[in-house]
Structures are given as structure tokens and as C-alpha cells.
Protein backbone atom coordinates (compact mmCIF):
# COMPACT_ATOMS: atom_id res chain seq x y z
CA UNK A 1 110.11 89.48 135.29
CA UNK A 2 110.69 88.41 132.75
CA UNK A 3 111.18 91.29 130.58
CA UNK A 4 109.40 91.44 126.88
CA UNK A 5 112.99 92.11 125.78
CA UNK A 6 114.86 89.02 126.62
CA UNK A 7 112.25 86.37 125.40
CA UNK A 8 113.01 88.62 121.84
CA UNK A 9 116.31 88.41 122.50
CA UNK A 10 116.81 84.39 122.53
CA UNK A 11 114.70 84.34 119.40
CA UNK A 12 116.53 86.53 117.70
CA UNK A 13 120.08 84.32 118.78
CA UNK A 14 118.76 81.47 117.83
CA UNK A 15 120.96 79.27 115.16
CA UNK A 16 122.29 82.70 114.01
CA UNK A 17 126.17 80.80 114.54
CA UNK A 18 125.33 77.80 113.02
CA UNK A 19 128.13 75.21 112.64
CA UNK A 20 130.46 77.50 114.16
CA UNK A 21 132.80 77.06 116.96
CA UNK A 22 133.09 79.26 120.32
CA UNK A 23 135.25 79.15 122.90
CA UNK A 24 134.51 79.88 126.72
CA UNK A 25 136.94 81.38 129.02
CA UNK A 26 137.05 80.56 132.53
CA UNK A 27 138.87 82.45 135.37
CA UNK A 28 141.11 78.91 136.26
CA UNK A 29 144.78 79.93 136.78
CA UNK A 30 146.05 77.45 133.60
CA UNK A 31 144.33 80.71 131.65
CA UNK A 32 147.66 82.25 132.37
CA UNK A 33 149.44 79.42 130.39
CA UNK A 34 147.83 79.99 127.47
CA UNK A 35 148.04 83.00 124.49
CA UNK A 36 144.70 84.02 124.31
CA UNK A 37 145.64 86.54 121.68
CA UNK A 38 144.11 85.03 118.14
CA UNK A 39 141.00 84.26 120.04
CA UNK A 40 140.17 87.56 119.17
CA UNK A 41 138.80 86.42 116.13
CA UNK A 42 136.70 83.88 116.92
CA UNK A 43 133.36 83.98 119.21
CA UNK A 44 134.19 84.25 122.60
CA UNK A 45 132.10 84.21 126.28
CA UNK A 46 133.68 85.59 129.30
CA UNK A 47 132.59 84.52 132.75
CA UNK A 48 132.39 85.94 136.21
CA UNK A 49 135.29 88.24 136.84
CA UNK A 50 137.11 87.68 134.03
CA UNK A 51 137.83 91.39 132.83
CA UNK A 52 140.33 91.48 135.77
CA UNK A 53 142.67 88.94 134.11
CA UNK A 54 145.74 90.89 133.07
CA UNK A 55 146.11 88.72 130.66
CA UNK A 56 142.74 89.83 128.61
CA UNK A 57 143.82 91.91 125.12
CA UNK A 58 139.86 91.85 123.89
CA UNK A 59 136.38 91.77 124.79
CA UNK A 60 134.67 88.38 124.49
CA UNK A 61 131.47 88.66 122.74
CA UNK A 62 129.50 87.59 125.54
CA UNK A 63 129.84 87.48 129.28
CA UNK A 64 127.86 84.65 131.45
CA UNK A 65 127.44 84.52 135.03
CA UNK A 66 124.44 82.51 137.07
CA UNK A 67 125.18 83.15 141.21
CA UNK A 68 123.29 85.43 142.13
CA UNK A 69 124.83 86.18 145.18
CA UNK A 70 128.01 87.72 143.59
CA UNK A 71 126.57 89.19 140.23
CA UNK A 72 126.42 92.66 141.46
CA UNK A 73 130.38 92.32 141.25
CA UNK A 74 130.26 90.47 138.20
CA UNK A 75 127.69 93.84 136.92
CA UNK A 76 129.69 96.58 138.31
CA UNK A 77 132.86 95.08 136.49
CA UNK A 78 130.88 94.72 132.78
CA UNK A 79 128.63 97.61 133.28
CA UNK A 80 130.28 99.64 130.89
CA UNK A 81 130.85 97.13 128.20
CA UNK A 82 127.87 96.80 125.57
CA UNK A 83 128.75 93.39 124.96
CA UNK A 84 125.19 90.99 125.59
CA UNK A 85 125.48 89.34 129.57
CA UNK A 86 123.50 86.56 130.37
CA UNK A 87 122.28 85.20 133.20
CA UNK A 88 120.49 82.33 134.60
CA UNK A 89 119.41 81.99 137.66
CA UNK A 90 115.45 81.45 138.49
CA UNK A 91 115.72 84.03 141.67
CA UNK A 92 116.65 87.80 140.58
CA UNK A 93 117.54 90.50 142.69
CA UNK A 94 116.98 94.11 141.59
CA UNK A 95 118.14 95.88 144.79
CA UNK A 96 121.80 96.25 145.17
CA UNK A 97 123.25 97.22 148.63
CA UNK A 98 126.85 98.22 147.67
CA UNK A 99 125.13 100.50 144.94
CA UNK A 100 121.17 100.65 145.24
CA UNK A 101 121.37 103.44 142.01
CA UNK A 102 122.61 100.35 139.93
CA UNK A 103 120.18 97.88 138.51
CA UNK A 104 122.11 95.09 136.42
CA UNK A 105 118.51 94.39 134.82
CA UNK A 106 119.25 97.84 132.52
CA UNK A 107 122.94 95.39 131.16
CA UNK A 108 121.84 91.81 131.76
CA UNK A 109 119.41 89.54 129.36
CA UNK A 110 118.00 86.49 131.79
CA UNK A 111 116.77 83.54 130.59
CA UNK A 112 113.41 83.36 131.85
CA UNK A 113 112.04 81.35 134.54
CA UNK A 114 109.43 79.51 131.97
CA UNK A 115 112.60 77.66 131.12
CA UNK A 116 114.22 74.23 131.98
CA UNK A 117 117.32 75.97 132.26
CA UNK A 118 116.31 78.01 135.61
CA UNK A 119 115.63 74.77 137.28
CA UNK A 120 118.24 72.51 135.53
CA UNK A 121 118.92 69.17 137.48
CA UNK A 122 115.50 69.64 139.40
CA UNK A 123 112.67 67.86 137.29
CA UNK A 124 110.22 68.65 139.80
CA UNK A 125 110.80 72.12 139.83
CA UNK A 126 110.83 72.12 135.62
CA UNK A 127 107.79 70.12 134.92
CA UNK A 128 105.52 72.19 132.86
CA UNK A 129 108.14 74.65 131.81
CA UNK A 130 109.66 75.52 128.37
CA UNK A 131 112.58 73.67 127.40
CA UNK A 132 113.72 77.16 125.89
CA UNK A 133 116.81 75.72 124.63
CA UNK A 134 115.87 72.19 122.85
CA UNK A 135 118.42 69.68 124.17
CA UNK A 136 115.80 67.41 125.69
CA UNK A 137 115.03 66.31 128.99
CA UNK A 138 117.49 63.86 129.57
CA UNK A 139 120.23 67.16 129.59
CA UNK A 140 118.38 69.06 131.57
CA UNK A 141 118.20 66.48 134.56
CA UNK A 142 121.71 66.43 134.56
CA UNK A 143 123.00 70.05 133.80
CA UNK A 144 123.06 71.63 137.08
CA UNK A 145 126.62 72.76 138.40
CA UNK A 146 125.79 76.18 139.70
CA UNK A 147 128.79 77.40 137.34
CA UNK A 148 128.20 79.84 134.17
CA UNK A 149 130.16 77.92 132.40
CA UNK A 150 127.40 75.34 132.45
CA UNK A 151 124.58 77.71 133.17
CA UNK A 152 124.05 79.46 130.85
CA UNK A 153 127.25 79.46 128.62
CA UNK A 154 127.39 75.95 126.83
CA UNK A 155 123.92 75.66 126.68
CA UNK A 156 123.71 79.00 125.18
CA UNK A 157 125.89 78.73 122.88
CA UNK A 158 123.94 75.09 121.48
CA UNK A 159 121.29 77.55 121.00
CA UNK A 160 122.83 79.74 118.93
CA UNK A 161 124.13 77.42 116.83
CA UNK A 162 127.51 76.38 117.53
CA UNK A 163 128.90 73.23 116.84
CA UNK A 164 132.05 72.88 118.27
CA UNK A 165 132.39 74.59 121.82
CA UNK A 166 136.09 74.75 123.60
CA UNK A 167 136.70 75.28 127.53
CA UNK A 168 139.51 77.19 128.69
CA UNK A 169 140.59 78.14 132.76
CA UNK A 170 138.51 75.34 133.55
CA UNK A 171 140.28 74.31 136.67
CA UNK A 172 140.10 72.86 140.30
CA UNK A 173 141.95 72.41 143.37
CA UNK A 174 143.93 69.45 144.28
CA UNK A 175 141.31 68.97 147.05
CA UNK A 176 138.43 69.41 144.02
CA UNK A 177 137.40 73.16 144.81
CA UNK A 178 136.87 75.95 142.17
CA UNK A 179 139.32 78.79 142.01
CA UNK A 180 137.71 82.48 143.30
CA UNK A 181 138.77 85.44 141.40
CA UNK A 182 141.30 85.93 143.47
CA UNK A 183 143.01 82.80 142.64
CA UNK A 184 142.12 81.04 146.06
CA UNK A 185 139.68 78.04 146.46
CA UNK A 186 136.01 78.49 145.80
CA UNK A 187 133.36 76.27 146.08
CA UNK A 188 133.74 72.83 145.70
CA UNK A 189 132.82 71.16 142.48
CA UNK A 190 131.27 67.81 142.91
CA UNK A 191 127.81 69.09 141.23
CA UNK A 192 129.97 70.51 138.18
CA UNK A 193 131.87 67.60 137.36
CA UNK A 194 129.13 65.65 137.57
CA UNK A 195 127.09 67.42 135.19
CA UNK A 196 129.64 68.11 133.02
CA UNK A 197 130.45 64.42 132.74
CA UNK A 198 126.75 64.38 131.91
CA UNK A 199 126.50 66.71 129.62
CA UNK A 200 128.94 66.22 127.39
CA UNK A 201 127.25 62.95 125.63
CA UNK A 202 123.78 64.58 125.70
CA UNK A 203 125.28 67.33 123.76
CA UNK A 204 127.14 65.01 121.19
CA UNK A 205 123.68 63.93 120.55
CA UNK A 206 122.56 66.83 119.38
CA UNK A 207 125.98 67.01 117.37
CA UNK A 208 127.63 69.53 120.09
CA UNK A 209 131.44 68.89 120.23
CA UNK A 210 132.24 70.21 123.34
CA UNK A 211 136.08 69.92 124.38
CA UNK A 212 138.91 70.84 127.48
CA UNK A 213 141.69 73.15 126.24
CA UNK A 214 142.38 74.05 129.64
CA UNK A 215 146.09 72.80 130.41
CA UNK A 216 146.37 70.01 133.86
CA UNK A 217 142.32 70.60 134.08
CA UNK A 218 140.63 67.51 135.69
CA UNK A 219 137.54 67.93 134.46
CA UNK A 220 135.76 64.69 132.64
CA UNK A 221 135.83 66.46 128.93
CA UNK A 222 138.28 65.04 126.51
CA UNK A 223 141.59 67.35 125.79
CA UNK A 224 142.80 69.36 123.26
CA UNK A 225 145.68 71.83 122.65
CA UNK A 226 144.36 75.00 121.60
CA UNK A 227 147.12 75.62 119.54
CA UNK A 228 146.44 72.69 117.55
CA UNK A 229 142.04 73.71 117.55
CA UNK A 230 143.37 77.87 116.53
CA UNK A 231 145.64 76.51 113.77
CA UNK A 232 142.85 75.06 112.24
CA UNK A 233 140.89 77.98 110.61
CA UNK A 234 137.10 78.43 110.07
């Protein structure tokens, strides 16, 4: 690792959507508040589990995930879908237990461990590496959440181009926990909403827009309605 393959691959991505806008969708229950229909048209990224939300009519034109831990889940849900899946995580794992004839390397491009982005938040750990995706080191001291909506997704998306990137199902708990698939309480969040609170300057900087349109969400990105961002075409 890494494969030949997935250095070509970010090349070939990069600035391809430039000035464009994308939207993320998270697996936060205010998802289910919103009509995700006319996002069909525009550039999407799925995370985690989201192809189990009922409430899906399309397939986003990326998926992201970055846990290691639960991407054979996250691979046996997508596996059939030829849509790109990226990953970012600097450990990989090529033996699955539940289903050792499935290899998620054969679906899944991973940003390689020459970058910042496999060791964001840990400047020891990235000294000496590529900053693959050019937003400086400043970001990358900050942009650690272990979520895939900050690894890889946003990032990846400000290397391909986009200008404008909007956050949906990007919830917590009262008690500041991530939802699970399941809708119960994940993970807490501290490390996320820090680095999101981080990130979203260092990104203006580099003329990212990055907004919330995730209804109630308490995460530190400023609001919009998406109604208001879809009726606005590009």
C-alpha cells in the first residue's frame, strides 16, 4: 500500500469541479426533516451507512468513510455500487473476518499514507509527508475528528475543486455524542467540533465556503436552509 491506482486517481480529481458546490450527507436523524430529492442533481458524498436511510431516492456521487474498525460494514453495504469510495485512515486492513473472500481494497480508493491527511491533527506523525491536498499546515493541525465527514469528505472535495460545500445530518446528542446508524448515540464528539470549528476559517482562506444545512445541528458552522441554497441554481 498504497496502490499505483489511487495516487492516479487524486490527480486525475484534482480541480476537475472547480467553483462548484457539493453537498455532504450525514446519517444525523434531522436528515429525515429534510427533502433530499433535487439533490439529485447536484454533487453529492454519502457517508458511513447511509444507503440504509429510507429516505435515499439516488446515489451520491461519492461515498466517504475513515474508521477502520467498521468499514467492512460500510464495504459490504456499497460493494455493489460503482460510485468512487474513499477512505482515509493511515492503518488498512485487508482481512475481513465476517467475509475473508471480500477485500474492500478491489471498491475503495485510500488516500495514501505519504499524506498529511492520514495523520491530520498529529504534526509529529506528518512531518515529512505530502500535504496531498494543499490547504496548508495550519488545517492540517487542526482537522482531526475521526469523522468522514471531516476525513476525507470536506477536504476532498477542496481538492476537487469545490467552492461552496453544504453539511447535512450533521447532528449530536443532547449529551454531545454522534448518532450510530441505528439512530442511538455514538461516539462522543469533542475532537469533531473542535476541528470543525477549526476548519472552517482555514478553509475560507483558501476561498472554501463551507456551511450547516442540517436543521437543530449544534455544530460551530454557520446555518443555512437548504431550501433557500437548492433554489439558487448553478
Amino acid at each position: 500500500m498504497p496502490r499505483p491506482d489511487d495516487h492516479t486517481y487524486w490527480e486525475s480529481v484534482h480541480n476537475t469541479h472547480l467553483g462548484g458546490r457539493a453537498f455532504i450527507l450525514a446519517t444525523g436523524p434531522s436528515l429525515t426533516q429534510l427533502d433530499i430529492s433535487p439533490l439529485a442533481d447536484e454533487f453529492t458524498v454519502g457517508v458511513n451507512h447511509l444507503r440504509r436511510y429510507q429516505g435515499l431516492s439516488f446515489h451520491p456521487n461519492a461515498w466517504a468513510a475513515c474508521e477502520y474498525d467498521d468499514l467492512y460494514k460500510i464495504a459490504d453495504d456499497l460493494v455493489d455500487l460503482p460510485e468512487p469510495k474513499w477512505f482515509a485512515h493511515p492503518v488498512w486492513h485487508t482481512y475481513n473476518p465476517i467475509n475473508p473472500s471480500f477485500n474492500p481494497d478491489d471498491t475503495w480508493v485510500w488516500i495514501h499514507t505519504d499524506s498529511h491527511m492520514n495523520f491530520a491533527g498529529d504534526e509529529e506523525k506528518w512531518k515529512g509527508k505530502i500535504d496531498l491536498l494543499g490547504l496548508g499546515d495550519v488545517f492540517w493541525r487542526v482537522a482531526v475528528g475521526h469523522s468522514p465527514v471531516l476525513e476525507p469528505a470536506i477536504p476532498v472535495l477542496a481538492w476537487m475543486g469545490f467552492r461552496e460545500i453544504y453539511l447535512l445530518g450533521v447532528d449530536h446528542t443532547p449529551d454531545n455524542h454522534a448518532y450510530a446508524a441505528d439512530g442511538k448515540r455514538n461516539q462522543r464528539i469533542e475532537a469533531a467540533t473542535k476541528a470543525l470549528a477549526s476548519m472552517v476559517p482555514e478553509l475560507e482562506a483558501h476561498g472554501v465556503v463551507v456551511r450547516n444545512c442540517s436543521p437543530g445541528s449544534r455544530a460551530p458552522v454557520p446555518y443555512v436552509d437548504l431550501e433557500e441554497v437548492i433554489g439558487v441554481p448553478r
